[in-house]
ModelCIF file with pLDDT and N, C-alpha, C, O atoms, coordinates in Angstrom:
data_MODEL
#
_entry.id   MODEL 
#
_entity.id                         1 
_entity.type                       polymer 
_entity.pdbx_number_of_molecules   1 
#
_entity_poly.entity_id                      1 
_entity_poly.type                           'polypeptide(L)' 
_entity_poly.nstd_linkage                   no 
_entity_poly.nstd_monomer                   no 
_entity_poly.pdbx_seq_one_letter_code       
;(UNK)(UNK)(UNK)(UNK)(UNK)(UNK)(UNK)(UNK)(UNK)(UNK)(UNK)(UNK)(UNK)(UNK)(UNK)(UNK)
(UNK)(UNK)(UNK)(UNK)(UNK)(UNK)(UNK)(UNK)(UNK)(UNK)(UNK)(UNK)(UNK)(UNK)(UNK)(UNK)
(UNK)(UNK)(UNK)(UNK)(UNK)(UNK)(UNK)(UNK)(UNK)(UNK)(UNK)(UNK)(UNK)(UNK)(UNK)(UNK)
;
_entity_poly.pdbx_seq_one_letter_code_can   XXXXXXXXXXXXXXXXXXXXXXXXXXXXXXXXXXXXXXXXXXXXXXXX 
_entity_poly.pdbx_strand_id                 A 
#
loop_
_entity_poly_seq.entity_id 
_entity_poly_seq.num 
_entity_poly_seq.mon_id 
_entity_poly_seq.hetero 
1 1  UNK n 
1 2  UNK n 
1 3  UNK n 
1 4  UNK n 
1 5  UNK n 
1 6  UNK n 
1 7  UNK n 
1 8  UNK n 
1 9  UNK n 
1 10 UNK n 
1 11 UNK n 
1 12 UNK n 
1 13 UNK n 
1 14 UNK n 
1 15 UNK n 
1 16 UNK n 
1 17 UNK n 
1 18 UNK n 
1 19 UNK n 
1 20 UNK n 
1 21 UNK n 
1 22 UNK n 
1 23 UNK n 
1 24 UNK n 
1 25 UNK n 
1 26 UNK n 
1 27 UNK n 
1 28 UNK n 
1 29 UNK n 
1 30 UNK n 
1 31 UNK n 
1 32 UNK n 
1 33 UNK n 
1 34 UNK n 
1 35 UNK n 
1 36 UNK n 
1 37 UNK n 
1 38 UNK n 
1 39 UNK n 
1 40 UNK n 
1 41 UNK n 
1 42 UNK n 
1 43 UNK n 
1 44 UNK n 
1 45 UNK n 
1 46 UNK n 
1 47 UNK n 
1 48 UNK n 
#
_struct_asym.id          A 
_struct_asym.entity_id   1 
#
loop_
_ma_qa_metric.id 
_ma_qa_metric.mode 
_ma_qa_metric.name 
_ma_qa_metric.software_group_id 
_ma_qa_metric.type 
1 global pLDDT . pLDDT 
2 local  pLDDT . pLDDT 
#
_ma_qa_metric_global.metric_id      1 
_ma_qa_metric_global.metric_value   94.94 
_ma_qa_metric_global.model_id       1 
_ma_qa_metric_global.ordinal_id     1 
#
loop_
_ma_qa_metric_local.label_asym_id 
_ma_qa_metric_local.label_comp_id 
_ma_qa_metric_local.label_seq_id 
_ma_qa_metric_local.metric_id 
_ma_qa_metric_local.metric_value 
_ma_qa_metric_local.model_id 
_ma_qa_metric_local.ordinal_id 
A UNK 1  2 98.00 1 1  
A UNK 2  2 98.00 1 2  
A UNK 3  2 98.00 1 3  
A UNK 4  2 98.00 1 4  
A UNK 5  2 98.00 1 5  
A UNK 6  2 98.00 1 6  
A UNK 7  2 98.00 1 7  
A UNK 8  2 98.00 1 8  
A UNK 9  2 98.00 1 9  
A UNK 10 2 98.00 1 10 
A UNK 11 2 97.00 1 11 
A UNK 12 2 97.00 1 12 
A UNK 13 2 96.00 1 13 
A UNK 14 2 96.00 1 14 
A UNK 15 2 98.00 1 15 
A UNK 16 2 98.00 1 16 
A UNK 17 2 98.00 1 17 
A UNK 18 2 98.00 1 18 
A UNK 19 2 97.00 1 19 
A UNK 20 2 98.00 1 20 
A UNK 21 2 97.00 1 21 
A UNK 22 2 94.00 1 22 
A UNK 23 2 94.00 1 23 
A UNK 24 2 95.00 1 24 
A UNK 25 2 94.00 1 25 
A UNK 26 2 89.00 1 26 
A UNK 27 2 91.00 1 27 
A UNK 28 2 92.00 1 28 
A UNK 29 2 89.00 1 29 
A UNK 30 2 88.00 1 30 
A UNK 31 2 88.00 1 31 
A UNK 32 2 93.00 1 32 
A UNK 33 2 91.00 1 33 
A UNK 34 2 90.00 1 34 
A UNK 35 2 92.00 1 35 
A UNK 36 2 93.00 1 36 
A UNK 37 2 92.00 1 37 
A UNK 38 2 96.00 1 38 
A UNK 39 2 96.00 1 39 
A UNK 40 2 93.00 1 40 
A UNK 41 2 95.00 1 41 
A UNK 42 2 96.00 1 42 
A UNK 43 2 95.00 1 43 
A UNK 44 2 93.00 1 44 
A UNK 45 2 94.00 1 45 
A UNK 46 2 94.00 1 46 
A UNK 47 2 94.00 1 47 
A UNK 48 2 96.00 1 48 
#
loop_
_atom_site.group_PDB 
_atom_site.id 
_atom_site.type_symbol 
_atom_site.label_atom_id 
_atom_site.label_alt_id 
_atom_site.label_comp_id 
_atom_site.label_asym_id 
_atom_site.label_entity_id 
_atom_site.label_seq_id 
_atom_site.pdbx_PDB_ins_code 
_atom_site.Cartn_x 
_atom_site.Cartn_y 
_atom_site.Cartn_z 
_atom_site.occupancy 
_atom_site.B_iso_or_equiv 
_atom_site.pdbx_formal_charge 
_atom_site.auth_seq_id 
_atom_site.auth_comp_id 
_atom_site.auth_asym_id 
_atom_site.auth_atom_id 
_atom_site.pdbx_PDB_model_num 
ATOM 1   N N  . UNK A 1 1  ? 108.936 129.052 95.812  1.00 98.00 ? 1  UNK A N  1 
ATOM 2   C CA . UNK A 1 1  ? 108.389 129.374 97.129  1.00 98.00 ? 1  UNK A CA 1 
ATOM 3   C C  . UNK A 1 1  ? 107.355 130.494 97.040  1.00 98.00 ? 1  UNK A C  1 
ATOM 4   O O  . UNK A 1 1  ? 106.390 130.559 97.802  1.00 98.00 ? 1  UNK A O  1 
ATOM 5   N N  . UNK A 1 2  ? 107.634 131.461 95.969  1.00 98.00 ? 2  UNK A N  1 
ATOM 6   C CA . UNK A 1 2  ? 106.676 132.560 96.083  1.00 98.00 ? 2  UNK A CA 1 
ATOM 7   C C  . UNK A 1 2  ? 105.021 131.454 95.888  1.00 98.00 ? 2  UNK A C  1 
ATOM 8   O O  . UNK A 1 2  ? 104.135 131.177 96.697  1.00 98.00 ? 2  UNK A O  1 
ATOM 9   N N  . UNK A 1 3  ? 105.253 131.051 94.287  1.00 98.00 ? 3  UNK A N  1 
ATOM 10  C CA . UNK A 1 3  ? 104.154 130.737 93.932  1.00 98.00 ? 3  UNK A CA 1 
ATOM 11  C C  . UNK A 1 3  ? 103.238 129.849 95.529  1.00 98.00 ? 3  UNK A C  1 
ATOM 12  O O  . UNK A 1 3  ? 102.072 129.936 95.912  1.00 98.00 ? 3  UNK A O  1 
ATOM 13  N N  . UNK A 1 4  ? 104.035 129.320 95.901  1.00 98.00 ? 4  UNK A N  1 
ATOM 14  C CA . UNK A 1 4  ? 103.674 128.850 97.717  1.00 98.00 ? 4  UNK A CA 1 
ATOM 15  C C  . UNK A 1 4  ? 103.022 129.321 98.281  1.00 98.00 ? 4  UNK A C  1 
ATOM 16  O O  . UNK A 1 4  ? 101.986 128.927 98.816  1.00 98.00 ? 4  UNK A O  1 
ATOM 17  N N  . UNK A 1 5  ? 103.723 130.674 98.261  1.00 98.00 ? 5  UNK A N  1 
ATOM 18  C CA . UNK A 1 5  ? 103.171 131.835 99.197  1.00 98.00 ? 5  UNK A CA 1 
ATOM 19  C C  . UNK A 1 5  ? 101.713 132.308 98.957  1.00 98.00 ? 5  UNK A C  1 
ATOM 20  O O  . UNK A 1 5  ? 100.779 132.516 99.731  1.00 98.00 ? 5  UNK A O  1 
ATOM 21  N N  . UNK A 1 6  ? 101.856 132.410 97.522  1.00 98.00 ? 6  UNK A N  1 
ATOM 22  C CA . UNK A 1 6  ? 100.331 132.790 96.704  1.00 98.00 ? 6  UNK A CA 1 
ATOM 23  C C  . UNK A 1 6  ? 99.301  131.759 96.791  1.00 98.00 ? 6  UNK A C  1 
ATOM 24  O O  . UNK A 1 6  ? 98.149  132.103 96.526  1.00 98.00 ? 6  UNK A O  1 
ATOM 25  N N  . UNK A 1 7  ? 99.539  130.522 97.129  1.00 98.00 ? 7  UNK A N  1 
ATOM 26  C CA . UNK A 1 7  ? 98.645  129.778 97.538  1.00 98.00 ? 7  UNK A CA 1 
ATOM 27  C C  . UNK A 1 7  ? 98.371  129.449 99.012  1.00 98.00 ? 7  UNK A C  1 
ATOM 28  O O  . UNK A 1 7  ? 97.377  128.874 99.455  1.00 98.00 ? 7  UNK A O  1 
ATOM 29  N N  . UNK A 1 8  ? 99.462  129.931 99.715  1.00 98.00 ? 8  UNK A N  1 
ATOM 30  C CA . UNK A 1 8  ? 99.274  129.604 101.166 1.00 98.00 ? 8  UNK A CA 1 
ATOM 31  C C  . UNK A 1 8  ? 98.054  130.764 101.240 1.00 98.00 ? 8  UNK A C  1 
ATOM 32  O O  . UNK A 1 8  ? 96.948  130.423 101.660 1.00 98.00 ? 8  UNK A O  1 
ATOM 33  N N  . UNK A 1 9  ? 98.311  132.187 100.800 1.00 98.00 ? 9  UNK A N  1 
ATOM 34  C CA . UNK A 1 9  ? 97.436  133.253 101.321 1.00 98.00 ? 9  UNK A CA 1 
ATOM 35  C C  . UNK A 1 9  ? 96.369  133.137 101.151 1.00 98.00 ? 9  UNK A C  1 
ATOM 36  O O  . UNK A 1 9  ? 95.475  133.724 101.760 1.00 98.00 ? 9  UNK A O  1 
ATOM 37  N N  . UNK A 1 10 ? 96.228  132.185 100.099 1.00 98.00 ? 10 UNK A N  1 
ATOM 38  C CA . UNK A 1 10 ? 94.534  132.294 99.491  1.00 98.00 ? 10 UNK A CA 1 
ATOM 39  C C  . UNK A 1 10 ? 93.891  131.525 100.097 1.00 98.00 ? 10 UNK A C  1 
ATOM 40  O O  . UNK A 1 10 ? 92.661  131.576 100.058 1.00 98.00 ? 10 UNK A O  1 
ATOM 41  N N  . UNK A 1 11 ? 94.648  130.480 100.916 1.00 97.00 ? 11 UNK A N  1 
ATOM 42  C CA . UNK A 1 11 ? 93.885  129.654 101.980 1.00 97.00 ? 11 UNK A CA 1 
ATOM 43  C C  . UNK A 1 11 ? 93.766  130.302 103.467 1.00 97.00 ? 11 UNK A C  1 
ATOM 44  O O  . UNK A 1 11 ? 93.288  129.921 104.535 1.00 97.00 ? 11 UNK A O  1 
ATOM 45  N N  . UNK A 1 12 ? 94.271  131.185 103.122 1.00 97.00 ? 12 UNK A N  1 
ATOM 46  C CA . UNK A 1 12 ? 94.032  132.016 104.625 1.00 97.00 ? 12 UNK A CA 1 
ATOM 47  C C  . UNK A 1 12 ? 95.509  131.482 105.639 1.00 97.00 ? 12 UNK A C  1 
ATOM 48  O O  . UNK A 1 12 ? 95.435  131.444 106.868 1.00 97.00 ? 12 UNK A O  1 
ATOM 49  N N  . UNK A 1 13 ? 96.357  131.231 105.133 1.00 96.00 ? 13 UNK A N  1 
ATOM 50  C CA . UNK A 1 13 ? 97.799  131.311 106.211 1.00 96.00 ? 13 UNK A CA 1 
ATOM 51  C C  . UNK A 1 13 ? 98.619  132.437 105.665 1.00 96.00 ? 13 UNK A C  1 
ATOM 52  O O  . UNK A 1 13 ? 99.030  132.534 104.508 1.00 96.00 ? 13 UNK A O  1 
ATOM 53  N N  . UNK A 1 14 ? 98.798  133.254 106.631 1.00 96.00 ? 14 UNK A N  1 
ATOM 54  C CA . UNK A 1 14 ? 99.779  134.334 106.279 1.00 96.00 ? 14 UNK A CA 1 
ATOM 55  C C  . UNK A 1 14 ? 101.345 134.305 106.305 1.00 96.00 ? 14 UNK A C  1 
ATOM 56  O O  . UNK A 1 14 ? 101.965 134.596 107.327 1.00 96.00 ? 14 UNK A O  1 
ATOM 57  N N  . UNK A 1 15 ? 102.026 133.902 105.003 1.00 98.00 ? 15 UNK A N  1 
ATOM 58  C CA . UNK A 1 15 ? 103.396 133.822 104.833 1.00 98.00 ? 15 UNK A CA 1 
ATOM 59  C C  . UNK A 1 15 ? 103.640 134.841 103.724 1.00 98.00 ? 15 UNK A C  1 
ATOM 60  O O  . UNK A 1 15 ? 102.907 134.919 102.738 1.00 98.00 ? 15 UNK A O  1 
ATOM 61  N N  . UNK A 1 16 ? 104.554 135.509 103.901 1.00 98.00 ? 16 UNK A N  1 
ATOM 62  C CA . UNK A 1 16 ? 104.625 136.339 103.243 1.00 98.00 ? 16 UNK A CA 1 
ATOM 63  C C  . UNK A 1 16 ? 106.615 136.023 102.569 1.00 98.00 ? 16 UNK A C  1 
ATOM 64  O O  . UNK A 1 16 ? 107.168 134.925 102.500 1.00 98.00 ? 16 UNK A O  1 
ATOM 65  N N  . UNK A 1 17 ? 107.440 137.886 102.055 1.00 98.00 ? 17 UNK A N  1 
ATOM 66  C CA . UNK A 1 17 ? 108.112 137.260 101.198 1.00 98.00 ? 17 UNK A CA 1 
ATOM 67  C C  . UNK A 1 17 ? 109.413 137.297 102.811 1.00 98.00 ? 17 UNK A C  1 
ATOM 68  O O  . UNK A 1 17 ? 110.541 136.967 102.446 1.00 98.00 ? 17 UNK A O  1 
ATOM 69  N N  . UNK A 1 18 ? 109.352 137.529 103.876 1.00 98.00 ? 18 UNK A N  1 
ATOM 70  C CA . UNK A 1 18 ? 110.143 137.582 104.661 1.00 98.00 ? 18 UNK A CA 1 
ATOM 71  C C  . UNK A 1 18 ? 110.662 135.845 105.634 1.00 98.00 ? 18 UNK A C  1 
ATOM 72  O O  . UNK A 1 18 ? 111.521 135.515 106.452 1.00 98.00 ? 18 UNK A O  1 
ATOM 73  N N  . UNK A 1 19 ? 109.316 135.062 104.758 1.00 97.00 ? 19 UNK A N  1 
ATOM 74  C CA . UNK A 1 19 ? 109.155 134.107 105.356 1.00 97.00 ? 19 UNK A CA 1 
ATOM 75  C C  . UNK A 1 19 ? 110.076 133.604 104.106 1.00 97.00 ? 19 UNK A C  1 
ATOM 76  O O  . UNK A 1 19 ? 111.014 133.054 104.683 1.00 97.00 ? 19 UNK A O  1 
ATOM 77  N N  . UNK A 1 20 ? 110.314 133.497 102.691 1.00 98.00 ? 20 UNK A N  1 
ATOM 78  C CA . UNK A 1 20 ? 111.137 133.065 101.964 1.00 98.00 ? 20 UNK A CA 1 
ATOM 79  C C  . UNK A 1 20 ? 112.508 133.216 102.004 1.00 98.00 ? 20 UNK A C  1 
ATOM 80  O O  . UNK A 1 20 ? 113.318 132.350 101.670 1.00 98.00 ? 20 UNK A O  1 
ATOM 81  N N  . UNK A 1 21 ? 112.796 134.462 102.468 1.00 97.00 ? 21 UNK A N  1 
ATOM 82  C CA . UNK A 1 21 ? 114.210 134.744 102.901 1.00 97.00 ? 21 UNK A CA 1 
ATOM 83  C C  . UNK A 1 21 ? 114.381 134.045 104.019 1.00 97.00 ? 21 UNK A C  1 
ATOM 84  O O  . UNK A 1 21 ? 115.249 133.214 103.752 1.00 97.00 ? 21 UNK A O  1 
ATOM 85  N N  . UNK A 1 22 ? 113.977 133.895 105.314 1.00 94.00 ? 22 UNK A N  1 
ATOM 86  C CA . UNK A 1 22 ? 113.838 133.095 106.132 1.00 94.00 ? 22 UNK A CA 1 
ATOM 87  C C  . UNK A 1 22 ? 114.307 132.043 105.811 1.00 94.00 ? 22 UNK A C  1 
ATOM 88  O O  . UNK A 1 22 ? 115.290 131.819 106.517 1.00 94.00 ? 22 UNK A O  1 
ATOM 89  N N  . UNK A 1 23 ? 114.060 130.994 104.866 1.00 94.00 ? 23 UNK A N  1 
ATOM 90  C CA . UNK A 1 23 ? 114.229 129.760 104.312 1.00 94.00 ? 23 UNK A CA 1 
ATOM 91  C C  . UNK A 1 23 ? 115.493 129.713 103.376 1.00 94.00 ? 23 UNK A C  1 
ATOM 92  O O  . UNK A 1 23 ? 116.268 128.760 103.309 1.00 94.00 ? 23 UNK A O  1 
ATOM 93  N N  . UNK A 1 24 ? 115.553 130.499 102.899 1.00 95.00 ? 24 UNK A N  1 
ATOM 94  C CA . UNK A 1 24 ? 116.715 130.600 102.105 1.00 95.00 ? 24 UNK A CA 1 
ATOM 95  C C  . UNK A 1 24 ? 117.844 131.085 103.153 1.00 95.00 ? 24 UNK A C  1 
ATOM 96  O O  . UNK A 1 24 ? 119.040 130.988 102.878 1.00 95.00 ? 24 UNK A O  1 
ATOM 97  N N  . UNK A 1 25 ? 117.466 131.510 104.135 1.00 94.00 ? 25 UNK A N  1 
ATOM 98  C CA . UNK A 1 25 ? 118.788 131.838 105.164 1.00 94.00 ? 25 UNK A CA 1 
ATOM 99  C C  . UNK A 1 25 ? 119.257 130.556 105.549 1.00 94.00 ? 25 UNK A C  1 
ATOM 100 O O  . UNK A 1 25 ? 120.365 130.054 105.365 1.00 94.00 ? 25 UNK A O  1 
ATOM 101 N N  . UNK A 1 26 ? 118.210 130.083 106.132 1.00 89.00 ? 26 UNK A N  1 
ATOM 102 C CA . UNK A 1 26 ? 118.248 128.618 106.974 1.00 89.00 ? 26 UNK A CA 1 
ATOM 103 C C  . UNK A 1 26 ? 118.747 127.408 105.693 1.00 89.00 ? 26 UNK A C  1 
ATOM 104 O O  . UNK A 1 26 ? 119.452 126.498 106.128 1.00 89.00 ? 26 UNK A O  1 
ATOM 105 N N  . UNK A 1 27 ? 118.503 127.377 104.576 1.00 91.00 ? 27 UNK A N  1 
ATOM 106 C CA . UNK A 1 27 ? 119.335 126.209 104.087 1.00 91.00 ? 27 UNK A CA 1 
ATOM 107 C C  . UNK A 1 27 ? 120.884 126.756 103.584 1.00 91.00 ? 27 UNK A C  1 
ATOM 108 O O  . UNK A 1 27 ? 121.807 125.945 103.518 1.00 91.00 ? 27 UNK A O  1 
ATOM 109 N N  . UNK A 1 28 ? 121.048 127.917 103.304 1.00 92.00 ? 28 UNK A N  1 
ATOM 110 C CA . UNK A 1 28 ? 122.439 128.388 103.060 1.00 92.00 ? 28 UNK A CA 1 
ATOM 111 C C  . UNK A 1 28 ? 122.891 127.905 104.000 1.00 92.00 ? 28 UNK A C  1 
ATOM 112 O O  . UNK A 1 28 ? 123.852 127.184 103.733 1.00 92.00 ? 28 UNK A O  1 
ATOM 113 N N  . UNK A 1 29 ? 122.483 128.002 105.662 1.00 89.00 ? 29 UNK A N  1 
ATOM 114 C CA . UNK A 1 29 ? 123.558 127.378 106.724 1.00 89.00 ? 29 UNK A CA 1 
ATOM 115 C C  . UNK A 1 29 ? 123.637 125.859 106.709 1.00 89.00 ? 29 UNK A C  1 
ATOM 116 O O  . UNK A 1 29 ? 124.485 125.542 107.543 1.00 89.00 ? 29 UNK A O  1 
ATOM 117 N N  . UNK A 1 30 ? 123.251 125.053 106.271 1.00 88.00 ? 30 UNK A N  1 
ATOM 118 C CA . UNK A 1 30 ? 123.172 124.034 106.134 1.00 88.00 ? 30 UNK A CA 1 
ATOM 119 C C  . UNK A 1 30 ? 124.825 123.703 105.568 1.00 88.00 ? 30 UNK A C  1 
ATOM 120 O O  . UNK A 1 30 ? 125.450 124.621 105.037 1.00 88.00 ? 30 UNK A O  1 
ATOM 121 N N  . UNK A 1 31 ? 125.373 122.511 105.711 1.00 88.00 ? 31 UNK A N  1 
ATOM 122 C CA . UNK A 1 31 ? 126.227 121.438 105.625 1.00 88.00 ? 31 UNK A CA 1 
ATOM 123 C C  . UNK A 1 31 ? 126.604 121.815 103.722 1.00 88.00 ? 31 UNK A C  1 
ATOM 124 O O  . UNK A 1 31 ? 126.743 120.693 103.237 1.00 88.00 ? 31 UNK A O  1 
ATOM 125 N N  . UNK A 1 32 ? 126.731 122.496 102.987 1.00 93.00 ? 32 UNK A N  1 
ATOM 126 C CA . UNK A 1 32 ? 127.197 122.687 101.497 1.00 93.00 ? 32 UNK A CA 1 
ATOM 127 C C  . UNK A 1 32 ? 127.039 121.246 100.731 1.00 93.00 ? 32 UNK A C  1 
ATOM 128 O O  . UNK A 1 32 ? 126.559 121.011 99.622  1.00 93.00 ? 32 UNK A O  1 
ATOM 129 N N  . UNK A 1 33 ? 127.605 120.364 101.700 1.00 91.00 ? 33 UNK A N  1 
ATOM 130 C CA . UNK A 1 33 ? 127.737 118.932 100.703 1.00 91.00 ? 33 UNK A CA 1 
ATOM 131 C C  . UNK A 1 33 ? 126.502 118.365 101.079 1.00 91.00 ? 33 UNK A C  1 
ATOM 132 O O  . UNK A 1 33 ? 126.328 117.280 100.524 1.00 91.00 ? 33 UNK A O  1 
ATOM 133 N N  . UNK A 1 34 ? 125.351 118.797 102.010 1.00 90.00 ? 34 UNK A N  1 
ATOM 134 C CA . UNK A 1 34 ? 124.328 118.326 102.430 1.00 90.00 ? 34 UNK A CA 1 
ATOM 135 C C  . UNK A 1 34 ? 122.942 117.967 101.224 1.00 90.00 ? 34 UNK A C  1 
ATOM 136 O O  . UNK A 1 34 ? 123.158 118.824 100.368 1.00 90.00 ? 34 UNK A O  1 
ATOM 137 N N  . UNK A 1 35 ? 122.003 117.369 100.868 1.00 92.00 ? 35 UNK A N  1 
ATOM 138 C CA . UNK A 1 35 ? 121.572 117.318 100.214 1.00 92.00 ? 35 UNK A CA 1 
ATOM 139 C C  . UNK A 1 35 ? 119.734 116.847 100.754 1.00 92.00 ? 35 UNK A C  1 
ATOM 140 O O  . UNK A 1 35 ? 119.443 116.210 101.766 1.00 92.00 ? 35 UNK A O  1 
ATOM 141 N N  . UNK A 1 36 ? 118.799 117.382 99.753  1.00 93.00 ? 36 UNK A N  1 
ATOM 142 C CA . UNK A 1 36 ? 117.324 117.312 100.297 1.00 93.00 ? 36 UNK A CA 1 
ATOM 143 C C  . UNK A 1 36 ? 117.120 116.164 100.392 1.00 93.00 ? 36 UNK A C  1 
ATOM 144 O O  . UNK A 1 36 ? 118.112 115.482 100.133 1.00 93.00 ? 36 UNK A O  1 
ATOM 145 N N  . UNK A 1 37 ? 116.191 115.595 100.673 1.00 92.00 ? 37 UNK A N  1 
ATOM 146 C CA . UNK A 1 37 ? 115.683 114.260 100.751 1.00 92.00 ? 37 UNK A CA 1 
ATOM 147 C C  . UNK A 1 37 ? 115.444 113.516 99.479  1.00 92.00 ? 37 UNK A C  1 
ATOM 148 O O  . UNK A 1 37 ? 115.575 112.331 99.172  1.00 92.00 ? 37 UNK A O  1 
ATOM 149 N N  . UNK A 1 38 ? 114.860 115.106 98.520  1.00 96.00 ? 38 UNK A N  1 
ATOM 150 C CA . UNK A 1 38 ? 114.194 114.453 97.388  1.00 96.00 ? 38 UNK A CA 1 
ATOM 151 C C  . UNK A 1 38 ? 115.284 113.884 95.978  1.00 96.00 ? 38 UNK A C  1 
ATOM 152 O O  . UNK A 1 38 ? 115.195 113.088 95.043  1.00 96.00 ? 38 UNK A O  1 
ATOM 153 N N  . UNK A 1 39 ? 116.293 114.844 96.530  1.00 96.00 ? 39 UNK A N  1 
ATOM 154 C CA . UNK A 1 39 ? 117.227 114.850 95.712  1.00 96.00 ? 39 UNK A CA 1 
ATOM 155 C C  . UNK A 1 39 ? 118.039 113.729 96.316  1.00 96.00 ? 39 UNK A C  1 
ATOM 156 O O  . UNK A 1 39 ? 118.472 113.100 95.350  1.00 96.00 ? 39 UNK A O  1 
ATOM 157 N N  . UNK A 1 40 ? 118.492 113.123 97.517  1.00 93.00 ? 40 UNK A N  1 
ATOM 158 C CA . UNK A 1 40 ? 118.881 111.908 97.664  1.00 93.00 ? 40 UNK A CA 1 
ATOM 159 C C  . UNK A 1 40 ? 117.893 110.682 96.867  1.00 93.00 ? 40 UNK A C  1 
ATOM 160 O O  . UNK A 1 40 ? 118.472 109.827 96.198  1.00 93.00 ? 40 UNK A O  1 
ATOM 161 N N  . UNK A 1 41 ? 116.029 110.661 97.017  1.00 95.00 ? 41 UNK A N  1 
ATOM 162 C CA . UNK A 1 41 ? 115.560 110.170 96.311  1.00 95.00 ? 41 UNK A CA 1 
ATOM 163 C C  . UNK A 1 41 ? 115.752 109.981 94.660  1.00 95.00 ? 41 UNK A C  1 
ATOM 164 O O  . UNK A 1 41 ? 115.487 108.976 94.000  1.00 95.00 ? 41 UNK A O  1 
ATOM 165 N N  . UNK A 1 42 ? 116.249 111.149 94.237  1.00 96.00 ? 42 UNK A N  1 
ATOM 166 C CA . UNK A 1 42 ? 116.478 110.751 92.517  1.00 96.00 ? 42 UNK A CA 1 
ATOM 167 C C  . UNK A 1 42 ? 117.610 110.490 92.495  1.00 96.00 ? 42 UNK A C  1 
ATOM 168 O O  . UNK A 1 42 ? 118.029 110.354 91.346  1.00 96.00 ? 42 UNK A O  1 
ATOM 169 N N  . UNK A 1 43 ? 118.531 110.314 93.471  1.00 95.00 ? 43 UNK A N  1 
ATOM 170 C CA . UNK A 1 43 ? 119.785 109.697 93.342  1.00 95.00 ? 43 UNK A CA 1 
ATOM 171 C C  . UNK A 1 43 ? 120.082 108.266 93.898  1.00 95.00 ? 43 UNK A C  1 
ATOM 172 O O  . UNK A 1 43 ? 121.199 107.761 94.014  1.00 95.00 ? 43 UNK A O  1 
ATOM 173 N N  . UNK A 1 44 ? 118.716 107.628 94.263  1.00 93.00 ? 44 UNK A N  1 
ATOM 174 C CA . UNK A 1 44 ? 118.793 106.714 94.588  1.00 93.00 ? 44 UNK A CA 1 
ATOM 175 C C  . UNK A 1 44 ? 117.324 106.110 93.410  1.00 93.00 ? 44 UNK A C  1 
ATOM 176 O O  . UNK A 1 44 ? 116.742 105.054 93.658  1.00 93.00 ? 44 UNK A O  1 
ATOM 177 N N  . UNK A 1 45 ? 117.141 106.534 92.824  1.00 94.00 ? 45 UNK A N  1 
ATOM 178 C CA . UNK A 1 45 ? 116.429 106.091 91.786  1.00 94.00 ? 45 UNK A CA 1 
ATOM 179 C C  . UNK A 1 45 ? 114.751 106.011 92.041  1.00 94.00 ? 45 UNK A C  1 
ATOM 180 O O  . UNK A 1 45 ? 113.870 105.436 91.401  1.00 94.00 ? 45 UNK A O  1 
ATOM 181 N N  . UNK A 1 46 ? 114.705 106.925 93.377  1.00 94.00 ? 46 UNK A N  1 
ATOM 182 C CA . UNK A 1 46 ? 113.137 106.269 93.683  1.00 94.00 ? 46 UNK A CA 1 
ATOM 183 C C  . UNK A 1 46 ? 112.180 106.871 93.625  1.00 94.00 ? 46 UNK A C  1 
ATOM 184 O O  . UNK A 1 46 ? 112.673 107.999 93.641  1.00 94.00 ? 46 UNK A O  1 
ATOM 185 N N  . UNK A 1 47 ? 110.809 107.070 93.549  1.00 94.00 ? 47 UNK A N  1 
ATOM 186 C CA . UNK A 1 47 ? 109.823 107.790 93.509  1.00 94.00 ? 47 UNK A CA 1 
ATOM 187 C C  . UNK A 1 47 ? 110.082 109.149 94.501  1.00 94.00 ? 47 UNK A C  1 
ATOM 188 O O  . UNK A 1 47 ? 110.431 109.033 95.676  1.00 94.00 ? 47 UNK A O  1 
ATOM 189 N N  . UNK A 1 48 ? 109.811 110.691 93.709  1.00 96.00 ? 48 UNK A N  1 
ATOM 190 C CA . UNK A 1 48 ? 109.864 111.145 94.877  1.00 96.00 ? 48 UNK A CA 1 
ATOM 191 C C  . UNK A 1 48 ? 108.218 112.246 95.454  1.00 96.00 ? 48 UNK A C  1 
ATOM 192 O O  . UNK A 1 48 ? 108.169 112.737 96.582  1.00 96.00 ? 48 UNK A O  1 
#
């Protein structure tokens, strides 16, 4: 996410590192057995 960040700024959107904690707050609350999309994708064998 940082490296993200370092490219979001250079395009001119301001996210910084409060916006990463942010994100990392918000999927910790998430469902534990819950899983990303992409990672359902490689578990279903498909392009992701």
């Amino acid at each position: 996410m940082r490296e993200a960040v370092a490219v979001a700024n250079a395009e001119n959107i301001d996210l910084n590192e409060s916006d990463i904690k942010h994100c990392i707050d918000t999927l910790s609350s998430l469902t534990p057995t819950g899983k990303t999309s992409m990672l359902q994708d490689v578990e279903a064998r498909r392009k992701t």
